[in-house]
C-alpha atoms as a PDB file:
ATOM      1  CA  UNK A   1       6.186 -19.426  -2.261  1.00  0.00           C
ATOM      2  CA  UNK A   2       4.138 -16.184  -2.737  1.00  0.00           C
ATOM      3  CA  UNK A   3       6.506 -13.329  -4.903  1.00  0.00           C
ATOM      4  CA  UNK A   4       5.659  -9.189  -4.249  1.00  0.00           C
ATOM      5  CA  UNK A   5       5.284  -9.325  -7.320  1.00  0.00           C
ATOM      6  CA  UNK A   6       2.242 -11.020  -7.250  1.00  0.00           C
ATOM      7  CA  UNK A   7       0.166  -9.108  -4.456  1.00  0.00           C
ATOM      8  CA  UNK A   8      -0.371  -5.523  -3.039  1.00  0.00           C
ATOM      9  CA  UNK A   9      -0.474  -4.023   0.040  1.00  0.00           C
ATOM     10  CA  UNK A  10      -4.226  -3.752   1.473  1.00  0.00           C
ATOM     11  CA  UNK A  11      -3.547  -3.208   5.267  1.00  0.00           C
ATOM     12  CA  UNK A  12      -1.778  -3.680   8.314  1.00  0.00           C
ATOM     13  CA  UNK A  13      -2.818  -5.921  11.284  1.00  0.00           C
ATOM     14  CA  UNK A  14      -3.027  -3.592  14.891  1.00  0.00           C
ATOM     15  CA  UNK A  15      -3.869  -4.971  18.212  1.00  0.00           C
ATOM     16  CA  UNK A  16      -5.436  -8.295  19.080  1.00  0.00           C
ATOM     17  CA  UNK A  17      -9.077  -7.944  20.110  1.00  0.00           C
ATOM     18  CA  UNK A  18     -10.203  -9.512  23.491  1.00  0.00           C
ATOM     19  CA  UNK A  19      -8.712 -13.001  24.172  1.00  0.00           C
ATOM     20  CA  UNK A  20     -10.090 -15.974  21.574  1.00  0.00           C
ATOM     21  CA  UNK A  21      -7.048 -14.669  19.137  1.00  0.00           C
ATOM     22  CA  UNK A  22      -8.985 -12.045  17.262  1.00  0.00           C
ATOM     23  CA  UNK A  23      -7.007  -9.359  15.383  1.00  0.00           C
ATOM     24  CA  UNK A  24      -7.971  -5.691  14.154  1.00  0.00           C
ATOM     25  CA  UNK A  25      -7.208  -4.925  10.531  1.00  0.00           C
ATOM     26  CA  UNK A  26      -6.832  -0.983   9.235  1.00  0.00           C
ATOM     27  CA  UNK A  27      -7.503  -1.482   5.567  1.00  0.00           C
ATOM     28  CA  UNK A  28      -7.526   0.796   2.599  1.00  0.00           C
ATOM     29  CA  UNK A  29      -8.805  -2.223   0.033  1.00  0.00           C
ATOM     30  CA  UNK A  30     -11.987  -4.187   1.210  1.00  0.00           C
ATOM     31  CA  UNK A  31     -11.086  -6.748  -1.854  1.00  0.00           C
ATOM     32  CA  UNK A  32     -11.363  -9.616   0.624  1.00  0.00           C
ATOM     33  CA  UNK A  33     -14.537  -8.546   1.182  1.00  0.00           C
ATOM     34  CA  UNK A  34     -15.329  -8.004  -2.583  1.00  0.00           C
ATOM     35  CA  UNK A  35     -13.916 -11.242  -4.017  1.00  0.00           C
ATOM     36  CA  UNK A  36     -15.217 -13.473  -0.901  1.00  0.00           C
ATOM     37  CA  UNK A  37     -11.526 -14.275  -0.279  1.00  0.00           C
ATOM     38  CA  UNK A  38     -10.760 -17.370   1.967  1.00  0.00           C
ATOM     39  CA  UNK A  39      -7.402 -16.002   3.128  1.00  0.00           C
ATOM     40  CA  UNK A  40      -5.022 -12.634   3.502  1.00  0.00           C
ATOM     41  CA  UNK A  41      -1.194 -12.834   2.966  1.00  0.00           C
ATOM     42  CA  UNK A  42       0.994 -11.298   5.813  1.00  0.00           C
ATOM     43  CA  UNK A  43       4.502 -10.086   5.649  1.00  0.00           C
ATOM     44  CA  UNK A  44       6.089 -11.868   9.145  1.00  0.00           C
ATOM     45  CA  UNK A  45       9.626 -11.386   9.406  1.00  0.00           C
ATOM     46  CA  UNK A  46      10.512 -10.510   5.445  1.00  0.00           C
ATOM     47  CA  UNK A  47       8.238 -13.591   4.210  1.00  0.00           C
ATOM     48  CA  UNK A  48       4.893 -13.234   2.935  1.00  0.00           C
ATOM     49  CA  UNK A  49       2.622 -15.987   4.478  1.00  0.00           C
ATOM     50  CA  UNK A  50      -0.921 -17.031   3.969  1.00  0.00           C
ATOM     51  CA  UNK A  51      -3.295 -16.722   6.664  1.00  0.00           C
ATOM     52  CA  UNK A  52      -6.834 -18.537   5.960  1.00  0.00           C
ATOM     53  CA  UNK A  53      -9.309 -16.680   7.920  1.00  0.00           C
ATOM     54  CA  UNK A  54     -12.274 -18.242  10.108  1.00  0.00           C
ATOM     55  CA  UNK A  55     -14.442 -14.936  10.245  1.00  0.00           C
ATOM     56  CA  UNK A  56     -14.192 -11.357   9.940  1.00  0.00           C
ATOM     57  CA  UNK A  57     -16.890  -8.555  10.642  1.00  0.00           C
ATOM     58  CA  UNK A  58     -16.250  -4.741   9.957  1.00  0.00           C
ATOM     59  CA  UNK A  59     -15.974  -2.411  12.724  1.00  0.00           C
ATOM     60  CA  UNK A  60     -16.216   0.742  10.551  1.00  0.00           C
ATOM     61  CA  UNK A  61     -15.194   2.216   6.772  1.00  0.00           C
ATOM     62  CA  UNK A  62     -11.487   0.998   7.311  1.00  0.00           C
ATOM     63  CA  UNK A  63     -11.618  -1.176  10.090  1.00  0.00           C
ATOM     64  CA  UNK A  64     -12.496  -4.615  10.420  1.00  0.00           C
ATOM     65  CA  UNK A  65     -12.001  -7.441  12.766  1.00  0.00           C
ATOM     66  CA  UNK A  66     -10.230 -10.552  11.568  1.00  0.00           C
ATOM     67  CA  UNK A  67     -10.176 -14.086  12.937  1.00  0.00           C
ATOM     68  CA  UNK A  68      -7.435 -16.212  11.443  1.00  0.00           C
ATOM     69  CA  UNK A  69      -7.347 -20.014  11.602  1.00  0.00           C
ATOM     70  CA  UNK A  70      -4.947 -21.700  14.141  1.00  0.00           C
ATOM     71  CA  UNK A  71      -4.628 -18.741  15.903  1.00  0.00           C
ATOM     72  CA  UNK A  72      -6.589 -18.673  18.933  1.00  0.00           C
ATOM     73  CA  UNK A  73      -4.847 -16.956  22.054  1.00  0.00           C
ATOM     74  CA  UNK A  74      -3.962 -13.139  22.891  1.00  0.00           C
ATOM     75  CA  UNK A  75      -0.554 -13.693  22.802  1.00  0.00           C
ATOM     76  CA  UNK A  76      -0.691 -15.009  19.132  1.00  0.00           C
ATOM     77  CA  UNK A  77      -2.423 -12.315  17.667  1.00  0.00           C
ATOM     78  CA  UNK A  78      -0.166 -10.542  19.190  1.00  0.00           C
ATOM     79  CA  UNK A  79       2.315 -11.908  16.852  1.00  0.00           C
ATOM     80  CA  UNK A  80       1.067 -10.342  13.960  1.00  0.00           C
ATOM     81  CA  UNK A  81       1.010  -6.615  15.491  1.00  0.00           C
ATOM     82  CA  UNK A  82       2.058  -4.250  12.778  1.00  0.00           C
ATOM     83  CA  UNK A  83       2.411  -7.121   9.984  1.00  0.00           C
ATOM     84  CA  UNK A  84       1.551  -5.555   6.646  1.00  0.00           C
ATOM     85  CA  UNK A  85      -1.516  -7.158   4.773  1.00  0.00           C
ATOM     86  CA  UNK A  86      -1.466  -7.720   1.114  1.00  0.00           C
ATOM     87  CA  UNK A  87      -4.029  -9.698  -1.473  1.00  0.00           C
ATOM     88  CA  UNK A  88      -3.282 -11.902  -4.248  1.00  0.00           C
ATOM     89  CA  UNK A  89      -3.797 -10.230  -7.276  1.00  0.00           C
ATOM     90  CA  UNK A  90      -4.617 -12.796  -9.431  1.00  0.00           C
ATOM     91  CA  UNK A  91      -8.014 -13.358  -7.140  1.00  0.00           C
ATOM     92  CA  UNK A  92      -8.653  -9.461  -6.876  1.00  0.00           C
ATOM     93  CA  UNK A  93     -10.873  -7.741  -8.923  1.00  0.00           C
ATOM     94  CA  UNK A  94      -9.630  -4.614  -9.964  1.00  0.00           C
ATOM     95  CA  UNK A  95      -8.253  -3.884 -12.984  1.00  0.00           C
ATOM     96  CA  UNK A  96      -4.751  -5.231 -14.028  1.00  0.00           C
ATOM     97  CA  UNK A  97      -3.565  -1.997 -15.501  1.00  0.00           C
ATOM     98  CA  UNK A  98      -5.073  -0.232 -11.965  1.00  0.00           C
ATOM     99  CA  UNK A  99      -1.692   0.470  -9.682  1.00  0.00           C
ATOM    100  CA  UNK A 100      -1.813   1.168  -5.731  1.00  0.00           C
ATOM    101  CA  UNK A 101      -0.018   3.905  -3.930  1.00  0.00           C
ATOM    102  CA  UNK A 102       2.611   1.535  -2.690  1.00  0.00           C
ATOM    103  CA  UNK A 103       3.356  -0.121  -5.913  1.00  0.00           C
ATOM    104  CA  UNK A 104       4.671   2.980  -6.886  1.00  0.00           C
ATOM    105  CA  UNK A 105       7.449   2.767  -4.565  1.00  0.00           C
ATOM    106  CA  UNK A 106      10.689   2.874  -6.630  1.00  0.00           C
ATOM    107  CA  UNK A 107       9.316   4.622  -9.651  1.00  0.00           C
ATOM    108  CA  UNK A 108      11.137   7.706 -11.292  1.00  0.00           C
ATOM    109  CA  UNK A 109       9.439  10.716 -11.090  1.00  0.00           C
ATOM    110  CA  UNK A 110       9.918  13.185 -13.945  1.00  0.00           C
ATOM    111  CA  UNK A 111       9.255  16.707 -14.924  1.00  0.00           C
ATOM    112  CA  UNK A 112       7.133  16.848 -17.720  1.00  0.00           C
ATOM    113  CA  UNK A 113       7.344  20.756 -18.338  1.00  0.00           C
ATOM    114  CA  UNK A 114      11.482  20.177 -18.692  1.00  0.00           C
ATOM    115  CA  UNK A 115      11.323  18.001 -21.090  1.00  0.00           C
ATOM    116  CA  UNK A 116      10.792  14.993 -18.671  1.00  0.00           C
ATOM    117  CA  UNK A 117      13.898  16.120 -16.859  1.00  0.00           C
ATOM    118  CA  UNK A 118      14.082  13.294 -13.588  1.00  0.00           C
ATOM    119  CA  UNK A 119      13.089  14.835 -10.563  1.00  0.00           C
ATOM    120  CA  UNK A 120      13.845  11.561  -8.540  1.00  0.00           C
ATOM    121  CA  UNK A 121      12.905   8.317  -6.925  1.00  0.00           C
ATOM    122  CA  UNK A 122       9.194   7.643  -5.461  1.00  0.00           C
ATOM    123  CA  UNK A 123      10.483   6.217  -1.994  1.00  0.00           C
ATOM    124  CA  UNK A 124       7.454   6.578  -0.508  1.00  0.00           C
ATOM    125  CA  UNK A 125       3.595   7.659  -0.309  1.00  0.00           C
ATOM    126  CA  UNK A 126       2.401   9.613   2.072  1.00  0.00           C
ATOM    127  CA  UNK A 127      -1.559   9.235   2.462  1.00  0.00           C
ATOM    128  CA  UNK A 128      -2.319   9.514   5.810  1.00  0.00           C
ATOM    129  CA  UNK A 129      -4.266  12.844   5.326  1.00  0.00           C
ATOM    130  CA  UNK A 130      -6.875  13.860   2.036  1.00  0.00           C
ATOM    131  CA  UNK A 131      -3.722  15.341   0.528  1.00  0.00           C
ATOM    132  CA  UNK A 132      -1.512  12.785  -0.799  1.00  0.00           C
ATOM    133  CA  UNK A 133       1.997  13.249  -1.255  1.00  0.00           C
ATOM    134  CA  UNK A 134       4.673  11.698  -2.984  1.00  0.00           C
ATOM    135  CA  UNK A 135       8.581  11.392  -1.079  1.00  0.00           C
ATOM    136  CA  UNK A 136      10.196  11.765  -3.272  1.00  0.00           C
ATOM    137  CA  UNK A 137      14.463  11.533  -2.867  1.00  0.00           C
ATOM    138  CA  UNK A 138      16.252  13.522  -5.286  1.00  0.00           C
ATOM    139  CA  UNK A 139      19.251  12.816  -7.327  1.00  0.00           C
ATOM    140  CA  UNK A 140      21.614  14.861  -4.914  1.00  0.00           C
ATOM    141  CA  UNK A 141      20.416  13.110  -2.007  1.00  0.00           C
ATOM    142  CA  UNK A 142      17.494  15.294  -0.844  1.00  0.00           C
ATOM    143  CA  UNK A 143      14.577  14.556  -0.380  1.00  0.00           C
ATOM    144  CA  UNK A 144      11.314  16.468  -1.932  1.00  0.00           C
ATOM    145  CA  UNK A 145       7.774  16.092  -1.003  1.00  0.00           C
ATOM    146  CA  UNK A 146       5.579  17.216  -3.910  1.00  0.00           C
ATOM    147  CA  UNK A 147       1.578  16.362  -4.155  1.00  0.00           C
ATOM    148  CA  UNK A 148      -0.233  13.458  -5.620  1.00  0.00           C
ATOM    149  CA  UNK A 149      -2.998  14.686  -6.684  1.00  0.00           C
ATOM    150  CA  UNK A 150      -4.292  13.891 -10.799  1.00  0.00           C
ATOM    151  CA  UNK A 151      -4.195  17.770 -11.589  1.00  0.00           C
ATOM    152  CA  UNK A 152      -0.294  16.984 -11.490  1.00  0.00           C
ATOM    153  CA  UNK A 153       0.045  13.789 -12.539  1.00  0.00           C
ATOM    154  CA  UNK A 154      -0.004  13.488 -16.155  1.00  0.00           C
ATOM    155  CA  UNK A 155       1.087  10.040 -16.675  1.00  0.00           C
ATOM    156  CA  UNK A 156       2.423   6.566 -14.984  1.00  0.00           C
ATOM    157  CA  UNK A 157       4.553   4.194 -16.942  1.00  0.00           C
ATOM    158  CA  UNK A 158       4.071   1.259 -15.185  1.00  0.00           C
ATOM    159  CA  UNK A 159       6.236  -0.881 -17.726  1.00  0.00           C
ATOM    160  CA  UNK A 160       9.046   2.194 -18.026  1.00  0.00           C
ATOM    161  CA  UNK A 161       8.484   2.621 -14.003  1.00  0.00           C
ATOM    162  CA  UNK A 162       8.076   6.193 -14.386  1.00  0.00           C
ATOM    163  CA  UNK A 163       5.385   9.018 -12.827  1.00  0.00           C
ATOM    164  CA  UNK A 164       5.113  11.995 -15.739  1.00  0.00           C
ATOM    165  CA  UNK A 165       4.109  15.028 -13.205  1.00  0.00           C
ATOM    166  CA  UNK A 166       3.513  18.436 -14.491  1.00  0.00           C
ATOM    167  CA  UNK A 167       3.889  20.965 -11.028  1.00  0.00           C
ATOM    168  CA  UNK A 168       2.938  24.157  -9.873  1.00  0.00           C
ATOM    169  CA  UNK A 169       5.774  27.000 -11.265  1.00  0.00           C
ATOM    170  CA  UNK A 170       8.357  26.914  -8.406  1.00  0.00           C
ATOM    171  CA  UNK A 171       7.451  23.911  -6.151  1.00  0.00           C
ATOM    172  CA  UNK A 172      10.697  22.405  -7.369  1.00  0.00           C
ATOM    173  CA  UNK A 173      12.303  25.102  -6.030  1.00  0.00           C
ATOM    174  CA  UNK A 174      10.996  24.495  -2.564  1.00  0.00           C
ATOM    175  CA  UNK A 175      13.312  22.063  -1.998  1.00  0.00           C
END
């Protein structure tokens, strides 16, 4: 049984393409591609499953198209709509110490210019434009959205589980 411990999100599977069971895949990790990978693991209904693939061929930057053994028919691809993609890390090849946006789900983010005063939880990572932010849910409740960029980050404890951010005077106050 594969733990989420031991991969990280690369992707998440969108519509079939054409009939023969072929599925598109918006990546942000090409690792597959990298490592010459022979399969992707899927999340299908809380379980993450291995998928071996037959083929795949990019369609652009972030896009590719994936054909996955056994499945061979529209209506099984369309199975897999909207399933999130992750890789094994023990076959990837980036660093072990290197963290992805989503593995920093759950990490406490703290103030570094008050004294490393907790600001809150990371609950999630917002990168679907060039600036990144962090959600960020507060002590109280509330939730803060504050950026992600490595001007304000000044450190990540990934055995502590913390995010050291040093902000803009005031941003906190936003909130």
């Amino acid at each position: 049984m594969i733990k989420e411990e031991e991969v990280y999100k690369i992707g998440k599977i969108g519509k079939p393409h054409g009939v023969k069971g072929e599925v598109s895949l918006m990546f942000s990790d090409d690792v597959f591609d990298r490592v010459d990978a022979d399969y992707l693991v899927l999340m299908v209904d809380g379980i993450l499953v291995p998928f071996f693939m037959d083929e795949y061929r990019f369609k652009s930057g972030e896009t590719a198209l994936v054909k996955f053994c056994d499945i061979d028919t529209k209506e099984q691809a369309q199975e897999l709509t909207g399933c999130d993609v992750y890789f094994q890390k023990k076959l990837s090849d980036r660093d072990e110490n290197e963290l992805t946006w989503d593995e920093l789900k759950g990490f406490e983010v703290v103030n570094a210019d008050d004294g490393d005063r907790p600001i809150g939880i990371l609950k999630y990572v917002d990168d679907a434009t060039e600036n990144v932010l962090f959600g960020v849910e507060t002590h109280d409740g509330s939730e803060l959205l504050l950026p992600a960029a490595d001007e304000f980050i000044q450190a990540v404890d990934a055995e502590n589980r913390k995010i050291r951010v040093s902000l803009p005077e005031g941003l906190l106050d936003l909130g």
